[in-house]
Protein backbone atom coordinates (compact mmCIF):
# COMPACT_ATOMS: atom_id res chain seq x y z
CA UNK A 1 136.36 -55.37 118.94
CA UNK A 2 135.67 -52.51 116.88
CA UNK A 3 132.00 -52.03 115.02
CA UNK A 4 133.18 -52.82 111.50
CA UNK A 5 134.32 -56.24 112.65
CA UNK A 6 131.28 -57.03 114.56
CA UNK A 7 128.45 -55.45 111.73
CA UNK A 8 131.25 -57.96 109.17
CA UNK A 9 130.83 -61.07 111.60
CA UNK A 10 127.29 -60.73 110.77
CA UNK A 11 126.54 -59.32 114.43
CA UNK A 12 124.25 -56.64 114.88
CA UNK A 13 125.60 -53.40 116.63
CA UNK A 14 123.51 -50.82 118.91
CA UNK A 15 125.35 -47.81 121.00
CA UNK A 16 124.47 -48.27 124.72
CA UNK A 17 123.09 -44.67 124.23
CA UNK A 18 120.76 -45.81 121.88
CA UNK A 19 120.10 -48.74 123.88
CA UNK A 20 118.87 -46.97 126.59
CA UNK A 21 116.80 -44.72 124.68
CA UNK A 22 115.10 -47.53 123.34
CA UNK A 23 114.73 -49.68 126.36
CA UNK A 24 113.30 -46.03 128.16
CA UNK A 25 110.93 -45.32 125.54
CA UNK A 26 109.37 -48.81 125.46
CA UNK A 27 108.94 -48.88 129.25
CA UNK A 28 107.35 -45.97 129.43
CA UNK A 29 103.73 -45.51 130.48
CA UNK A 30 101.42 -44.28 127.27
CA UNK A 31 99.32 -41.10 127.75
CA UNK A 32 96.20 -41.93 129.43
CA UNK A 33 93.96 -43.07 126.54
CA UNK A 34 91.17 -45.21 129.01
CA UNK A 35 92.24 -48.50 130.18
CA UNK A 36 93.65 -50.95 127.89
CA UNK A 37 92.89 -53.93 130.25
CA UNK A 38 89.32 -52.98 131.04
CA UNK A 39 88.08 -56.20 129.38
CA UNK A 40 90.51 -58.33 131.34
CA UNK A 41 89.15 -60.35 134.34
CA UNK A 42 91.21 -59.45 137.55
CA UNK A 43 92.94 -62.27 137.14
CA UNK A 44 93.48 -61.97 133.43
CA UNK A 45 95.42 -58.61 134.84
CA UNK A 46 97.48 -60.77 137.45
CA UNK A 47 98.86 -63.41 134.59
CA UNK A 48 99.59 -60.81 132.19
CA UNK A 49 101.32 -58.76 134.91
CA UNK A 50 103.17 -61.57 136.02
CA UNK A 51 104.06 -62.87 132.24
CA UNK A 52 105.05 -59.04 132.14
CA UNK A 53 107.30 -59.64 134.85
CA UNK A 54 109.18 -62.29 133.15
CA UNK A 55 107.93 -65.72 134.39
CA UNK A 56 106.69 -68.97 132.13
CA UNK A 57 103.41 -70.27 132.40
CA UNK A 58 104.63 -73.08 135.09
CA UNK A 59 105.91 -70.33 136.82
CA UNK A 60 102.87 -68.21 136.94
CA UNK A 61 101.22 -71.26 138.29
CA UNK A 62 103.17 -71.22 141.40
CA UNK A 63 102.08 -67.91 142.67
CA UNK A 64 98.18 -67.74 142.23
CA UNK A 65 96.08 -71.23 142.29
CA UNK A 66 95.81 -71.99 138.78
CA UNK A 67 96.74 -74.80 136.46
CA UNK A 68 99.03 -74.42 133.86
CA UNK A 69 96.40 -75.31 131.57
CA UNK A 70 94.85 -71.99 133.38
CA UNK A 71 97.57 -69.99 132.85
CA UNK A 72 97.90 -70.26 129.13
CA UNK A 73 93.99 -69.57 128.52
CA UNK A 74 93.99 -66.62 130.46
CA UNK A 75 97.14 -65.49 128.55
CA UNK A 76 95.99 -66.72 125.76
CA UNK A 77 92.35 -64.99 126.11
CA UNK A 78 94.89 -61.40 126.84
CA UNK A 79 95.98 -61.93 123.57
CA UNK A 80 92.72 -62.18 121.78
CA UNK A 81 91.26 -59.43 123.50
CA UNK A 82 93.73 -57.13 123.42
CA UNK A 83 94.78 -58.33 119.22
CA UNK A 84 98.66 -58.54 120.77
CA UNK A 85 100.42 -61.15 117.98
CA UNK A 86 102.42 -63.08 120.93
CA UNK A 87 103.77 -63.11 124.10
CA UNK A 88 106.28 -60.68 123.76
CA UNK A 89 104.01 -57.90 122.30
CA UNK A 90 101.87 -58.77 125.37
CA UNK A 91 105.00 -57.88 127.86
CA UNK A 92 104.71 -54.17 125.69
CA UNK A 93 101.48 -53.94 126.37
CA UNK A 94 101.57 -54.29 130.00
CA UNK A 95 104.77 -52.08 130.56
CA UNK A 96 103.55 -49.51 127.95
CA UNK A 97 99.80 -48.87 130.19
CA UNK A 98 101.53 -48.96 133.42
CA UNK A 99 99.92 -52.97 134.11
CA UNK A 100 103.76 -53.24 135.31
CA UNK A 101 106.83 -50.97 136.21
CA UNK A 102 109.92 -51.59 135.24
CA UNK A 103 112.99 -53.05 138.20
């Protein structure tokens, strides 16, 4: 399908250059500017790196002893402390200051 057919169905169109680029640039670790998750708990650091890593709240639960109810206050707390909006700016944080590598 050619890119005037997919921008016209209303699809949005990004070369795989450009893709990879952006996906590179985002996953890289920022200059060293102190540590970002200072005021973390350890295991503040553990949910956010394992939230980083993809997996839900029930999942995080299955891996260190914690409650779900856990799980979402410590990710929750992340988010306060840090001022990330949501979840997914949360994920930037941690690849951006190295909290997690990408693969």
């Amino acid at each position: 399908m050619s890119w005037s057919r997919v921008v016209a169905g209303g699809e949005e169109l990004l070369s795989p250059g450009l893709t990879r680029r952006l996906i590179a640039r985002t996953t890289q670790p920022a200059a060293a500017n102190g540590d970002v998750f200072a005021q973390l708990t350890t295991r503040e650091r553990e949910v956010v790196a394992l939230a980083a890593q993809g997996l839900s709240s029930d999942e995080i639960t299955a891996r260190p002893v914690i409650s779900p109810a856990t799980a979402k206050t410590h990710i929750s707390h992340a988010l306060t402390i840090l001022g990330a909006r949501d979840r997914a700016q949360l994920v930037a944080l941690a690849y951006r200051h190295g909290l997690v590598e990408p693969g």
